[in-house]
N, C-alpha and C. Protein backbone atom coordinates (compact mmCIF):
# COMPACT_ATOMS: atom_id res chain seq x y z
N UNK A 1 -117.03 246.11 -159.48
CA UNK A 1 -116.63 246.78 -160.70
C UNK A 1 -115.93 248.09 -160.31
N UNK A 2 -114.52 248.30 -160.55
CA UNK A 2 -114.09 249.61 -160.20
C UNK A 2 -114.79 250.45 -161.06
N UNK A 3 -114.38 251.84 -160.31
CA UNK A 3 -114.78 253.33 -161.13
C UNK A 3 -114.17 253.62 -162.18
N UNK A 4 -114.86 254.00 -163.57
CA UNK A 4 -114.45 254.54 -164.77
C UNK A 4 -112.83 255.20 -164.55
N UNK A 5 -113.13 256.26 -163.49
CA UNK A 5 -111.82 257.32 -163.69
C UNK A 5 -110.86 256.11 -162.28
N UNK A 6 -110.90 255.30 -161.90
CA UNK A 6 -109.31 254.65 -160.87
C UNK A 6 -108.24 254.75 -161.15
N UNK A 7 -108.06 254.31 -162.58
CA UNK A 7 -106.77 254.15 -163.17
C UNK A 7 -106.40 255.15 -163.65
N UNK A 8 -106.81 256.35 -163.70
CA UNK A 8 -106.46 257.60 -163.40
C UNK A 8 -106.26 258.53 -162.29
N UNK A 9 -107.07 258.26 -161.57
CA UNK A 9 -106.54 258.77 -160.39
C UNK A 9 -105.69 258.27 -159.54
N UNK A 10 -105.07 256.86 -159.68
CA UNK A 10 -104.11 256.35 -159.00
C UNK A 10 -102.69 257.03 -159.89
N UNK A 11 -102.84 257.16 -161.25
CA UNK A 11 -101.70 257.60 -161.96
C UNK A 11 -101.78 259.10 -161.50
N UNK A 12 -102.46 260.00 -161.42
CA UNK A 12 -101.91 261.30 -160.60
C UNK A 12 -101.46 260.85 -159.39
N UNK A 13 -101.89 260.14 -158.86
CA UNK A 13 -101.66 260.64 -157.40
C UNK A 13 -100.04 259.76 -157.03
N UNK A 14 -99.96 258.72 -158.12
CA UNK A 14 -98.30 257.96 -158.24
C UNK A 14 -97.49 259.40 -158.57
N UNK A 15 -97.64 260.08 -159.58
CA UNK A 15 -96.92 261.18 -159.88
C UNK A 15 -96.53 262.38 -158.87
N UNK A 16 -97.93 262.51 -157.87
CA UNK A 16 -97.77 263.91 -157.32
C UNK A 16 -96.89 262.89 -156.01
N UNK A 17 -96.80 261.60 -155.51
CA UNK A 17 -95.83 261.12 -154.27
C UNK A 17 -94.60 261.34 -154.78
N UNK A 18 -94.36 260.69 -156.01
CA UNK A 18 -93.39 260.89 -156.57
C UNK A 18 -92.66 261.58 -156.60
N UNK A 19 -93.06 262.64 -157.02
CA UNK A 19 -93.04 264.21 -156.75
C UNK A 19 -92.87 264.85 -155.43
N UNK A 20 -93.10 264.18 -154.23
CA UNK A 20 -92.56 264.54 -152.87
C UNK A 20 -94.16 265.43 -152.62
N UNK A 21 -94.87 266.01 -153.08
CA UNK A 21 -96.10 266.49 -153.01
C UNK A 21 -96.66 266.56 -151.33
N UNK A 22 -96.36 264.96 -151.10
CA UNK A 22 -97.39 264.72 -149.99
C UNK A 22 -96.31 264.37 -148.49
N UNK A 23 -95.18 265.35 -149.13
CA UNK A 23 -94.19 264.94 -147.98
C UNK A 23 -94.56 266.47 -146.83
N UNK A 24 -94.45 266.51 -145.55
CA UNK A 24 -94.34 267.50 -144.62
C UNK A 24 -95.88 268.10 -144.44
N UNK A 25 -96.89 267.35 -145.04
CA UNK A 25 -98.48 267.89 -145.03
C UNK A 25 -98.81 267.91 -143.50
N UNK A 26 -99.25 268.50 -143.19
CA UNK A 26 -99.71 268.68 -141.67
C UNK A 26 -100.71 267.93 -141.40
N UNK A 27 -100.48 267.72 -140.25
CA UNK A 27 -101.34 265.85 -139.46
C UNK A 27 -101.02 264.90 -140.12
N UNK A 28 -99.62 264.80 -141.16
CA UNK A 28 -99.14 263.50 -141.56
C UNK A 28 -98.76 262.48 -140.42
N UNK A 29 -99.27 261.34 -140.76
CA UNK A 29 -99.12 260.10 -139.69
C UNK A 29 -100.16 260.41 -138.28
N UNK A 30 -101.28 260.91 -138.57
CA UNK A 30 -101.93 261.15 -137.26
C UNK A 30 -103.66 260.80 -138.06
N UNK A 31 -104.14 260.65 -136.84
CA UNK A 31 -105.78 259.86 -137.43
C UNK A 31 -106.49 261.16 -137.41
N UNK A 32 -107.56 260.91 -138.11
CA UNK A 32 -108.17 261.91 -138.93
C UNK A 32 -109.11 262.79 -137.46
N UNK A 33 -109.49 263.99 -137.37
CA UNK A 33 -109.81 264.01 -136.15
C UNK A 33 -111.71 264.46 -136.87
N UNK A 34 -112.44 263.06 -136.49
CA UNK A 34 -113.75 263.48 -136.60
C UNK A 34 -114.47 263.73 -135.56
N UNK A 35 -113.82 264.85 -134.32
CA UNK A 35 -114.82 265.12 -133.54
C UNK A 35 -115.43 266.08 -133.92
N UNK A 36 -115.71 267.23 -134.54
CA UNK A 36 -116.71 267.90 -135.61
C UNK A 36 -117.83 267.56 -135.06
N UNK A 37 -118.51 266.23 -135.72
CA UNK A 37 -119.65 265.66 -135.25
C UNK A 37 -119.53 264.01 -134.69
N UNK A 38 -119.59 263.71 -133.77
CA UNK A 38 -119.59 262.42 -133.17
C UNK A 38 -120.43 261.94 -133.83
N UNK A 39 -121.64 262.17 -134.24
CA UNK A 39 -122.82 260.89 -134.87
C UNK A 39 -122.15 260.49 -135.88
N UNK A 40 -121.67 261.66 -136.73
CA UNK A 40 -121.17 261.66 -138.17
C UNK A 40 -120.24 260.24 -138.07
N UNK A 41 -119.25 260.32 -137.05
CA UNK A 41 -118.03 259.91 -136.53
C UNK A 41 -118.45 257.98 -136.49
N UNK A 42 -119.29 257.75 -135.81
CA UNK A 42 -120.02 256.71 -135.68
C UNK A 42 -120.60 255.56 -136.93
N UNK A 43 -121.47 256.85 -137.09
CA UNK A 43 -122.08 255.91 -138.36
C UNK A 43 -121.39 255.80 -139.42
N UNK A 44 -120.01 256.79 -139.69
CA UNK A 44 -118.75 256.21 -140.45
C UNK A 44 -118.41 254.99 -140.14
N UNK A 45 -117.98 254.55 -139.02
CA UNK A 45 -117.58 253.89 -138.31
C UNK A 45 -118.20 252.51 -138.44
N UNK A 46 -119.53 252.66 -138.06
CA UNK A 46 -120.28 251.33 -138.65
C UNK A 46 -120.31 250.95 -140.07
N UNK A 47 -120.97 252.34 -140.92
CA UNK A 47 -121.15 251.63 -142.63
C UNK A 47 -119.72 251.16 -142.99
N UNK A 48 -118.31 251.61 -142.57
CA UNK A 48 -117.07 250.89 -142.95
C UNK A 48 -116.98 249.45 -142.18
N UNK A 49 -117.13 249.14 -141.15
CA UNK A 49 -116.99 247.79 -140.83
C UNK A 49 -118.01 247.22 -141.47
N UNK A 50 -119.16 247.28 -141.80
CA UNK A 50 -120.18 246.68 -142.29
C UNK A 50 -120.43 246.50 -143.57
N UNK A 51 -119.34 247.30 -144.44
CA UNK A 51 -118.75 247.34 -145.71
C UNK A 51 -120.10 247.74 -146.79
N UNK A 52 -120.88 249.15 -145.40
CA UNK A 52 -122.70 249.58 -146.34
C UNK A 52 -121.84 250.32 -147.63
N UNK A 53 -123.13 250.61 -148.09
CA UNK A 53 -123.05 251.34 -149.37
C UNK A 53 -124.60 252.30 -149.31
N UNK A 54 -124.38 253.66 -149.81
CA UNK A 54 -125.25 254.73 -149.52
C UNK A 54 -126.02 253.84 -151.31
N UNK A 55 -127.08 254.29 -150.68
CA UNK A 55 -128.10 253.42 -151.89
C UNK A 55 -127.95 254.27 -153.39
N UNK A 56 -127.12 255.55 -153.30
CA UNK A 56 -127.36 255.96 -154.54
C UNK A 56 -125.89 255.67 -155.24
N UNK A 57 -124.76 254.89 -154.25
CA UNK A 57 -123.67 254.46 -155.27
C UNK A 57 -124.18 253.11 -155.69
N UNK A 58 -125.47 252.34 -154.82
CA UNK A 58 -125.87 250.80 -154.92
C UNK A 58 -126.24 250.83 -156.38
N UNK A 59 -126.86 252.38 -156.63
CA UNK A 59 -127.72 252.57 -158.26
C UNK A 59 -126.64 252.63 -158.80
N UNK A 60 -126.05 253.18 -159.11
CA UNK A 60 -124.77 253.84 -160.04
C UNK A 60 -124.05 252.61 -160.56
N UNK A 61 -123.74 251.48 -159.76
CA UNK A 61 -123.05 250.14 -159.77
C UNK A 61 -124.06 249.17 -160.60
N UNK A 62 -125.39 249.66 -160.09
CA UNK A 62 -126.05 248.37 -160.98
C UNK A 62 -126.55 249.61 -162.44
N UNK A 63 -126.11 250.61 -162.14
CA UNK A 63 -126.97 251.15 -164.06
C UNK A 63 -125.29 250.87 -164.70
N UNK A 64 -124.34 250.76 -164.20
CA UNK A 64 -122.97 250.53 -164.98
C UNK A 64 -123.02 248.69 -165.48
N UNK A 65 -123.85 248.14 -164.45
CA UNK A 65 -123.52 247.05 -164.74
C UNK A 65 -124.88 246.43 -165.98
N UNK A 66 -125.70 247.02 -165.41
CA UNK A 66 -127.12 247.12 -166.80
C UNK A 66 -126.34 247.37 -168.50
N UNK A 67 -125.58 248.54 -168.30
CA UNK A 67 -125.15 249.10 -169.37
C UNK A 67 -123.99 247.60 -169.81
N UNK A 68 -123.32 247.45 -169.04
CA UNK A 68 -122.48 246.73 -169.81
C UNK A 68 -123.41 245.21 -170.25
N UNK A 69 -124.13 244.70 -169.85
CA UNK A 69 -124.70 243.78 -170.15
C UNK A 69 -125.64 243.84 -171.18
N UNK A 70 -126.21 245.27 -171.43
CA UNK A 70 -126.81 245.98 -172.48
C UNK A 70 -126.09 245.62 -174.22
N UNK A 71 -124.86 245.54 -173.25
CA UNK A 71 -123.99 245.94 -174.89
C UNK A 71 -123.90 244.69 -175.18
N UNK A 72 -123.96 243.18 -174.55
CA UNK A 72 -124.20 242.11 -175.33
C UNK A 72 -125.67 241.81 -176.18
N UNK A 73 -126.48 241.92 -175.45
CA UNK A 73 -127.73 241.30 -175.72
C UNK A 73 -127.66 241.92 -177.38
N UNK A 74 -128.21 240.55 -178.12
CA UNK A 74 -128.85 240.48 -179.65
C UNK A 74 -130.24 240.29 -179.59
N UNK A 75 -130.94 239.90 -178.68
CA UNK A 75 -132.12 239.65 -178.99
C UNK A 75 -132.88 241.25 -178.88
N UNK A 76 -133.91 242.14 -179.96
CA UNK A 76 -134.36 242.75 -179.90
C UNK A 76 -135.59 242.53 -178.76
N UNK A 77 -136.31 242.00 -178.01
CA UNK A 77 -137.03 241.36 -176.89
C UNK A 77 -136.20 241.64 -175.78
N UNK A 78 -135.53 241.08 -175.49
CA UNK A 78 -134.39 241.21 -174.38
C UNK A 78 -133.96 242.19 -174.17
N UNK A 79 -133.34 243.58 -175.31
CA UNK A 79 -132.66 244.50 -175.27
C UNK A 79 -133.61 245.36 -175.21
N UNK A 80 -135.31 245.56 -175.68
CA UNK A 80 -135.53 246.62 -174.81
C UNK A 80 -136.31 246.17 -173.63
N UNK A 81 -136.43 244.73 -172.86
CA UNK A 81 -136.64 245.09 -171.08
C UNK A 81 -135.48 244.98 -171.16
N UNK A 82 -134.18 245.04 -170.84
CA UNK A 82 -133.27 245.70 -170.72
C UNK A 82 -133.06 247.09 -170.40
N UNK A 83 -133.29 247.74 -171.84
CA UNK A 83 -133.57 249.49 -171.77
C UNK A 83 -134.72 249.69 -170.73
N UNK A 84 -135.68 249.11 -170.60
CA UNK A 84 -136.32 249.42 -169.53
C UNK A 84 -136.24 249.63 -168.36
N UNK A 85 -135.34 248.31 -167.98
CA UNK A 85 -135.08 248.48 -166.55
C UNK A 85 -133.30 249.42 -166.29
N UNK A 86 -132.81 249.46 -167.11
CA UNK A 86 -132.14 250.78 -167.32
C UNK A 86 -132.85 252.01 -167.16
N UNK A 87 -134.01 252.46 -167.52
CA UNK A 87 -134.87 253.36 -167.26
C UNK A 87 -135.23 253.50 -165.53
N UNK A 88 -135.48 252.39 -165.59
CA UNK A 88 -135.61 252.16 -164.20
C UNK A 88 -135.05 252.54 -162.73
N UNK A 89 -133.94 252.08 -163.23
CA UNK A 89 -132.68 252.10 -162.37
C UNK A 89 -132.07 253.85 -162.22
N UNK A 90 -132.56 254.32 -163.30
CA UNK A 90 -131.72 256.11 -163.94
C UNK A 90 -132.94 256.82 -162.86
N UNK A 91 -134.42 256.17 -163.25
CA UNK A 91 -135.33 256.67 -162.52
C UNK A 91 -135.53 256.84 -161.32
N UNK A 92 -134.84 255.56 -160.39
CA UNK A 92 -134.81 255.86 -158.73
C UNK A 92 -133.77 256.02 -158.45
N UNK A 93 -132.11 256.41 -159.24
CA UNK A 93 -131.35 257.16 -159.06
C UNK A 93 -132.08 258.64 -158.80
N UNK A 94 -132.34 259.34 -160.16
CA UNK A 94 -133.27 260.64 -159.60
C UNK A 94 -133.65 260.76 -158.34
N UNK A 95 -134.66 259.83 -157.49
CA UNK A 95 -135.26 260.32 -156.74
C UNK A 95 -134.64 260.30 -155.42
N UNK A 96 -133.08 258.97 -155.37
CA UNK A 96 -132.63 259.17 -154.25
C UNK A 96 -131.76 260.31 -154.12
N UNK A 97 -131.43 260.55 -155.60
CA UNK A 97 -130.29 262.00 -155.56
C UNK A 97 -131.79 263.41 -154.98
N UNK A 98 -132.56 263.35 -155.72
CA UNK A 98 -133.45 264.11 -155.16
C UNK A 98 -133.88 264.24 -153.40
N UNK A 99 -133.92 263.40 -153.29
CA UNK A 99 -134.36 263.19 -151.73
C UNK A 99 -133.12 263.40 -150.91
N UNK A 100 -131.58 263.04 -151.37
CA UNK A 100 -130.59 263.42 -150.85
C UNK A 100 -130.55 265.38 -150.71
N UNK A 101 -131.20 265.81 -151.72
CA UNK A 101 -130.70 267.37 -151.60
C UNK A 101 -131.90 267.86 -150.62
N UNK A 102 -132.88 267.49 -150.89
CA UNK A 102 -134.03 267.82 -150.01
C UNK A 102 -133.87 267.68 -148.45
N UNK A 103 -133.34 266.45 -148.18
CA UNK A 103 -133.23 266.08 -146.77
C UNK A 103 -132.20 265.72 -146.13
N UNK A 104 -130.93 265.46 -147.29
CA UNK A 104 -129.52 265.29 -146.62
C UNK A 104 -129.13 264.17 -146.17
């Protein structure tokens, strides 16, 4: 499921090339230099070939996809475990965003 805002941010960013914006930027055509931190560098390296996902976009994808499936259901039974596990899902969002600021 793409992101709400894509089709917006592909339309700025068509405008600002357009626009020559992104012509003469420094380190154009050169690879990104992540020696900074080598671990950092790495485990980029793996979660992209391995095509991971940090567990709190895993939430975000399934409360978007709860929600849209939300908006069919007629059965009053169905629609609130539904809302529930929407609750659910909002709820261990919290705690991984929480545990992200705590421990990084």
């Amino acid at each position: 499921m793409p992101h709400p805002l894509e089709a917006l941010i592909d339309q700025i960013v068509s405008k600002a090339e357009a626009r020559g914006e992104f012509k003469n930027l420094p380190g154009a055509g050169k690879p990104l230099d992540l020696s900074g931190n080598p671990q950092d560098a790495v485990l980029h390296r793996i979660m992209s070939e391995a095509d991971a996902k940090a567990p709190v976009v895993i939430l975000r994808q399934q409360i978007l996809a709860a929600q849209e499936a939300l908006k069919t259901i007629t059965d009053e039974t169905a629609h609130r475990t539904q809302m529930i596990y929407l609750a659910e899902l909002h709820t261990r969002l919290a705690i991984e965003m929480e545990a992200f600021r705590k421990y990084g």
